[in-house]
N, C-alpha and C. Protein backbone atom coordinates (compact mmCIF):
# COMPACT_ATOMS: atom_id res chain seq x y z
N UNK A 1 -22.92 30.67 76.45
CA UNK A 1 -24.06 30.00 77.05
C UNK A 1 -24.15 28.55 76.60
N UNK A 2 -22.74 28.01 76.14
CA UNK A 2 -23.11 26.68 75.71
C UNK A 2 -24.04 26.26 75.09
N UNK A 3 -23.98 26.87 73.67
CA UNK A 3 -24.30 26.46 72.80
C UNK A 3 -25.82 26.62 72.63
N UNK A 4 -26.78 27.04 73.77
CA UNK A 4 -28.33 26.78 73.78
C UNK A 4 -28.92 28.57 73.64
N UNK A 5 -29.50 28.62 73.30
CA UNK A 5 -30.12 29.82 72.62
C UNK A 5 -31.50 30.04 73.39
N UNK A 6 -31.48 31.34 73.79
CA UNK A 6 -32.96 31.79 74.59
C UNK A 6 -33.26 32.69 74.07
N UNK A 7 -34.99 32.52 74.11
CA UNK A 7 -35.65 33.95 73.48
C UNK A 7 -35.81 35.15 74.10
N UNK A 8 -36.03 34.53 75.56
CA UNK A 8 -35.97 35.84 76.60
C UNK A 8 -35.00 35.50 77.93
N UNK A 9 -34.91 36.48 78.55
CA UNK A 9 -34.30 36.26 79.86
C UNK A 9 -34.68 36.80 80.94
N UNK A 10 -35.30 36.06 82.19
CA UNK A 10 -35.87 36.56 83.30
C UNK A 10 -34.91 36.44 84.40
N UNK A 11 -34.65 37.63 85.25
CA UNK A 11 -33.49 37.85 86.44
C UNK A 11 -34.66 37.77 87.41
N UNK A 12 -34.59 37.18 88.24
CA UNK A 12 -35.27 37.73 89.81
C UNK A 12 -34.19 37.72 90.86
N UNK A 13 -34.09 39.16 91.61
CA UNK A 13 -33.11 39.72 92.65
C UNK A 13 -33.83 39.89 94.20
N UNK A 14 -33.04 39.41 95.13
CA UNK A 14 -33.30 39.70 96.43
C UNK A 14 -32.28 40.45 97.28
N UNK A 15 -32.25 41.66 97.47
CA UNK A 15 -30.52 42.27 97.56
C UNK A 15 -30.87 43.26 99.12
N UNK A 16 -30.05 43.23 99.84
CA UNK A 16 -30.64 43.66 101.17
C UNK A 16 -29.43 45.09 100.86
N UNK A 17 -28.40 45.05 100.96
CA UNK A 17 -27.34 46.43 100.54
C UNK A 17 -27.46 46.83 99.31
N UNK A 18 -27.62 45.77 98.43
CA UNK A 18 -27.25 46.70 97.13
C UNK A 18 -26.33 46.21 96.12
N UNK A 19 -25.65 45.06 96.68
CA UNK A 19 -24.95 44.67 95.91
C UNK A 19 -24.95 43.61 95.15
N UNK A 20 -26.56 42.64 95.47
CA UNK A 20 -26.73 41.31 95.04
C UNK A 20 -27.59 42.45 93.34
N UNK A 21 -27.89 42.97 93.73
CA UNK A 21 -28.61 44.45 92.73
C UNK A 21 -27.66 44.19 91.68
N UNK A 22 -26.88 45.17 92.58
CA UNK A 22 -25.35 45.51 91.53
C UNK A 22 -25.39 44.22 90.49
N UNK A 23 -25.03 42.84 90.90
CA UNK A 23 -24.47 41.92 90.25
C UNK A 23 -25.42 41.65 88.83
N UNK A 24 -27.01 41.67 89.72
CA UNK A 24 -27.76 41.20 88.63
C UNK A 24 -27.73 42.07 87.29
N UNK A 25 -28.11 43.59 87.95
CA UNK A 25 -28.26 44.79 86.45
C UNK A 25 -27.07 44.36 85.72
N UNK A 26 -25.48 44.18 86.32
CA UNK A 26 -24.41 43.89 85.33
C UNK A 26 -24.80 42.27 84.36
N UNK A 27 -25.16 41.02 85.11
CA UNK A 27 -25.78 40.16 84.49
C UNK A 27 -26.69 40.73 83.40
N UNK A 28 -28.00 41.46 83.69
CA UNK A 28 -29.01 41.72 82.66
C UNK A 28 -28.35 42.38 81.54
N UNK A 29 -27.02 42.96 81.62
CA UNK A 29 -27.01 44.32 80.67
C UNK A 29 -25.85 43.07 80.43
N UNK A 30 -25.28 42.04 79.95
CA UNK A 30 -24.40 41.04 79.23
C UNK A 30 -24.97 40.58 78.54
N UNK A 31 -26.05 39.61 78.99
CA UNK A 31 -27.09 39.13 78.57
C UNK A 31 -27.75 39.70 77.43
N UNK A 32 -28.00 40.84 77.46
CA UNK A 32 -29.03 41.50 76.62
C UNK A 32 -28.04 42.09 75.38
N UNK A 33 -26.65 42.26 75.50
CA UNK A 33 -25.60 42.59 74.81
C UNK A 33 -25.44 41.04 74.10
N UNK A 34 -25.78 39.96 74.46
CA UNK A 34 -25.78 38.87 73.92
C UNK A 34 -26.96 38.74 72.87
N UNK A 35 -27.64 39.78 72.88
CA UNK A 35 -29.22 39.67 72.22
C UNK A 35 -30.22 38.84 72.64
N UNK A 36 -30.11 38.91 73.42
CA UNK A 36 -31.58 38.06 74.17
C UNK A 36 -32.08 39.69 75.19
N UNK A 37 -33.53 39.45 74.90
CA UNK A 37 -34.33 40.07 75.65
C UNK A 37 -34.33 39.68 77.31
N UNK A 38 -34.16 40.93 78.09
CA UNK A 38 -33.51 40.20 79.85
C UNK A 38 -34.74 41.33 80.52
N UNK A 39 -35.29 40.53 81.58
CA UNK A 39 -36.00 41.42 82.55
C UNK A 39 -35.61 41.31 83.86
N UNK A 40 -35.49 42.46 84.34
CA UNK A 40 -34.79 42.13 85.55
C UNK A 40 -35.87 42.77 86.67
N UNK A 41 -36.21 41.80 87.61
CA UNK A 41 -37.33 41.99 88.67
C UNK A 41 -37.14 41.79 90.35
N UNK A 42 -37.94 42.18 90.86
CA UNK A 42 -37.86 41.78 92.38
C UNK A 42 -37.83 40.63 93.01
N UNK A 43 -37.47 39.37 93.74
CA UNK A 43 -37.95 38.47 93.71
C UNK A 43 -39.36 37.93 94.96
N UNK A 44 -39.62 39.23 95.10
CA UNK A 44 -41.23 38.98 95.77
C UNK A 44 -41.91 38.97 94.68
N UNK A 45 -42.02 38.40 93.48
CA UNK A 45 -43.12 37.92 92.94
C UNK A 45 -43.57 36.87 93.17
N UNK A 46 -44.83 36.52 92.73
CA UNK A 46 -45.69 35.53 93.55
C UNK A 46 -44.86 34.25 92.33
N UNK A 47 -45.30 33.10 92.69
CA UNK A 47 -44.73 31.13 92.37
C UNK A 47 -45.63 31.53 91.02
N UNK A 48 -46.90 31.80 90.80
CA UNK A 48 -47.56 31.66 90.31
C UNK A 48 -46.98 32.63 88.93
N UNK A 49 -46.51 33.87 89.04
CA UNK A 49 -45.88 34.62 87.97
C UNK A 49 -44.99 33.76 87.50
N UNK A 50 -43.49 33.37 88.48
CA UNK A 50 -42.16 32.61 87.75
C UNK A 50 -43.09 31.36 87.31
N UNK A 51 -44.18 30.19 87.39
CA UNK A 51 -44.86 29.60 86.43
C UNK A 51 -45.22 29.91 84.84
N UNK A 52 -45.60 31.45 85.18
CA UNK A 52 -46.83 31.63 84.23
C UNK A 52 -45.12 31.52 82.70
N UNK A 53 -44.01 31.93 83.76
CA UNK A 53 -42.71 32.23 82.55
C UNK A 53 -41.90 31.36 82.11
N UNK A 54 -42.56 29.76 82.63
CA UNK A 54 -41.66 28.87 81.71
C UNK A 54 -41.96 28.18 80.74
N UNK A 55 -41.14 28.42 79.75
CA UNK A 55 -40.98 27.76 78.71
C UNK A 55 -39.24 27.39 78.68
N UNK A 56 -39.64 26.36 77.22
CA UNK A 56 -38.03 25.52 77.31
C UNK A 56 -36.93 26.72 77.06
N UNK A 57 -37.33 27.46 76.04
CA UNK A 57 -36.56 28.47 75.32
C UNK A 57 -36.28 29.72 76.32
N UNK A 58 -36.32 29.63 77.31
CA UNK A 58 -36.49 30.95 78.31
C UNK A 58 -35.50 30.39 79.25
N UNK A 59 -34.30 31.86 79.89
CA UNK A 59 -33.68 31.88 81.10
C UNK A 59 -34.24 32.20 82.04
N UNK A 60 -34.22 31.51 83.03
CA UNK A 60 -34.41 32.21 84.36
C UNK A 60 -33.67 31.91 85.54
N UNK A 61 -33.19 32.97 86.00
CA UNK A 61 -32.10 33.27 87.09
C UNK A 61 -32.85 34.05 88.25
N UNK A 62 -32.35 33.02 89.37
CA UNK A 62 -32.56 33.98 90.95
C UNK A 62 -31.34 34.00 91.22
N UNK A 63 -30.87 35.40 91.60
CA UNK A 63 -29.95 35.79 92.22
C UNK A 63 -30.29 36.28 93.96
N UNK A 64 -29.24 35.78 94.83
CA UNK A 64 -29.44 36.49 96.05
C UNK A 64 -28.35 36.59 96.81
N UNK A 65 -28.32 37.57 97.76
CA UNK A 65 -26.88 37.19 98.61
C UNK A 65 -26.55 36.05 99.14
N UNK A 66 -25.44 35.95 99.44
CA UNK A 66 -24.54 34.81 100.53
C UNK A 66 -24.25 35.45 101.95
N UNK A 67 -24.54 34.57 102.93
CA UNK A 67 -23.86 35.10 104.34
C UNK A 67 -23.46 33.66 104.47
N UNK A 68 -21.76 33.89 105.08
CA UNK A 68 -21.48 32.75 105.63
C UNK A 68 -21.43 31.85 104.36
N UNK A 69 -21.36 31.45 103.25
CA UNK A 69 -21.98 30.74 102.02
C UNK A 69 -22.59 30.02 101.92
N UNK A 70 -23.74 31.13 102.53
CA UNK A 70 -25.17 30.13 102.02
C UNK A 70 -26.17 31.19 101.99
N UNK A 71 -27.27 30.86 101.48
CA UNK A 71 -28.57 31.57 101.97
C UNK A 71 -29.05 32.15 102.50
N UNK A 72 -29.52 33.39 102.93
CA UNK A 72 -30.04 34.12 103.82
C UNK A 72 -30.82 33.96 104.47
């Protein structure tokens, strides 16, 4: 992780088959083998939750599929 150290780690997933899923749980479960605390969530949570979770010391990752390579 280059050198920078987090206290926790927040995943948010948007996965229509199953496989943007797949990627993240394998992400959360590295991560957390790294010792950092990882939560891995839906990404219909509201702007106002991913706010309430930043701090400097904190990851946070959106994962989602690609069609075509880009965005859904």
């Amino acid at each position: 992780m280059g050198g920078m150290t987090y206290s926790r780690a927040h995943l948010y997933c948007l996965s229509g088959t199953g496989n943007t899923l797949r990627v993240a749980r394998w992400a959360a479960r590295k991560i957390t083998d790294l010792g950092v605390p990882t939560e891995l969530a839906s990404i219909r949570v509201t702007k106002n939750e991913i706010e309430a979770n930043r701090d400097r010391d904190r990851l946070v990752a959106i994962l989602s599929p690609a069609h075509g390579f880009t965005a859904p």
